[in-house]
Protein backbone atom coordinates (compact mmCIF):
# COMPACT_ATOMS: atom_id res chain seq x y z
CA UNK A 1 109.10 119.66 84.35
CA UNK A 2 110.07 122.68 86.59
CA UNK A 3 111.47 120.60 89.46
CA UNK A 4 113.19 118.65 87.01
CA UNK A 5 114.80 122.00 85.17
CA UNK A 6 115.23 123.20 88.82
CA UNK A 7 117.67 120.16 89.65
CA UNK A 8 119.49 120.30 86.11
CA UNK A 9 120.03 124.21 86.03
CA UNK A 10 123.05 125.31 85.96
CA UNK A 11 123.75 123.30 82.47
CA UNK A 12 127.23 123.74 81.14
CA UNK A 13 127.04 123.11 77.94
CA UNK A 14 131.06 123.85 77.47
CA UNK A 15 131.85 120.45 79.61
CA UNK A 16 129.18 117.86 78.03
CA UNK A 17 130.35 115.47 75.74
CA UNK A 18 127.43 115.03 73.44
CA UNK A 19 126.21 118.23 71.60
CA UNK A 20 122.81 119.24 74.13
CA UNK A 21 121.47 121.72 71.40
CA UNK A 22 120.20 118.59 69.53
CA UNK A 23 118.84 117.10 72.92
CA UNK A 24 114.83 118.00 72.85
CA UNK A 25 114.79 117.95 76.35
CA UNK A 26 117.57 121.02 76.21
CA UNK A 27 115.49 122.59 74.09
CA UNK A 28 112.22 122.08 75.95
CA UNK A 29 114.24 124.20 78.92
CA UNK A 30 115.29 126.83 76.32
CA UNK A 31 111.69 127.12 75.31
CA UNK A 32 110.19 127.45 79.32
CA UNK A 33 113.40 129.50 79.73
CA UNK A 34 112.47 132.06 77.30
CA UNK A 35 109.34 133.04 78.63
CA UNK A 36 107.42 133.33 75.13
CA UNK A 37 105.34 130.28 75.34
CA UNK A 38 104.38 130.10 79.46
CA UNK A 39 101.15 130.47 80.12
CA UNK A 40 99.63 131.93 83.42
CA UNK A 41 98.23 129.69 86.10
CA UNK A 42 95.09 131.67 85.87
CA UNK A 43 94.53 130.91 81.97
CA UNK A 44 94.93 127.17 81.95
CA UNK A 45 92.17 124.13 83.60
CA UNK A 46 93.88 121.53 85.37
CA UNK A 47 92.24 118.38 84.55
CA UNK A 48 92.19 115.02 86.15
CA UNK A 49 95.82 113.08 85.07
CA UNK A 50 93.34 110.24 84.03
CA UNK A 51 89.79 109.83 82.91
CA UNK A 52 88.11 106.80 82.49
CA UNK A 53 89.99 103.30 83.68
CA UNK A 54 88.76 99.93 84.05
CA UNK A 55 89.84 99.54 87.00
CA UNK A 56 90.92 101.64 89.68
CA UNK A 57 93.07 100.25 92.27
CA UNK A 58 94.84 101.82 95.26
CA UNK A 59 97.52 101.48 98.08
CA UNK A 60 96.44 102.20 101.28
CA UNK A 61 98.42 103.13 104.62
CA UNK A 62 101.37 103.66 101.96
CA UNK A 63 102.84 106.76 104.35
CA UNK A 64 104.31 106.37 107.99
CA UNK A 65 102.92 108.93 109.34
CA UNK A 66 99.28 108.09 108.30
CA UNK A 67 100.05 104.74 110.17
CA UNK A 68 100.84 106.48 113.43
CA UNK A 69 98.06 108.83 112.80
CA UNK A 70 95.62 106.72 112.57
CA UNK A 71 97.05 104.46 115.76
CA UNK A 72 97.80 101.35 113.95
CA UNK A 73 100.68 98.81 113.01
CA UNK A 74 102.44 99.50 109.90
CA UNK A 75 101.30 96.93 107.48
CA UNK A 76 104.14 94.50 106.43
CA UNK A 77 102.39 93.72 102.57
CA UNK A 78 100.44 96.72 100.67
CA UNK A 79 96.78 96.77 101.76
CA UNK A 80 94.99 97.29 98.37
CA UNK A 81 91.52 98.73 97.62
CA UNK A 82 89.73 99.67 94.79
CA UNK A 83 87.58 102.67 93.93
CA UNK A 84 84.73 103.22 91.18
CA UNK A 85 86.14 105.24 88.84
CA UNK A 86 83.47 107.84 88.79
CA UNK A 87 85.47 108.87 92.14
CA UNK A 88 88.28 110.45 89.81
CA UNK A 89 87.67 114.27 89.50
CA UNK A 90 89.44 117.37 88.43
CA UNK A 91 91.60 119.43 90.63
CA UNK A 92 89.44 121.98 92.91
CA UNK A 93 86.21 120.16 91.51
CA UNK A 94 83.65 120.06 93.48
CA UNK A 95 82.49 116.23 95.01
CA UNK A 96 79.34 115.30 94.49
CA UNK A 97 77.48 112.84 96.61
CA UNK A 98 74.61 110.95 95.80
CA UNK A 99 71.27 111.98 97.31
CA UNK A 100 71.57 108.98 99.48
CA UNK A 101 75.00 110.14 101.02
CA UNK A 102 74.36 111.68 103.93
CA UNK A 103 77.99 114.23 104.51
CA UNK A 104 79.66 114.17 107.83
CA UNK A 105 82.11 117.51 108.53
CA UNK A 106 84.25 117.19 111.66
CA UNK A 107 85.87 119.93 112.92
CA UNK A 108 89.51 119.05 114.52
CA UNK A 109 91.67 121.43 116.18
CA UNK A 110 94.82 120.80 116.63
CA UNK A 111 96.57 122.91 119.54
């Protein structure tokens, strides 16, 4: 909602034809604007934008630059994949493997 108040602000509220002080999005901004009901970063728990899906399906080499990264053609349809959706965790969670998994780190520098 802050990048979208970013790109509204300045409102005029002299020039618009309808009356924004009944528009809940107007208020919404008036609310953020006023400072009373923010909350600090530090006092809130992101949490994962979804929980628990059926299915979890997902669009692979869907950026340029990962294309020419990895040294390969850009695809022409979407390559799809899916994931379990135990693989869906909260922001700055930590991942955990299964005792099987045996963790590779690689250590690139790039000069």
């Amino acid at each position: 909602m802050m990048l979208f108040m970013s790109l509204c602000k300045p409102w005029n509220t002299t020039q618009c034809s309808h009356n924004l002080h009944n528009n809940k999005l107007f208020l919404n901004f008036r609310i953020v604007d006023s400072g009373q009901h923010v909350l600090k970063r530090s006092d809130v728990q992101l949490k994962a934008p979804i929980h628990n899906p059926e299915k979890l399906i997902c669009i692979g080499m869907n950026y340029v630059d990962h294309c020419l990264e990895q040294n390969v053609p850009l695809p022409t349809e979407p390559i799809l994949f899916s994931k379990f959706n135990n693989a869906i965790t909260d922001p700055g969670a930590p991942i955990i493997y299964p005792d099987e998994t045996q963790v590779c780190f690689i250590l690139i520098s790039y000069y």
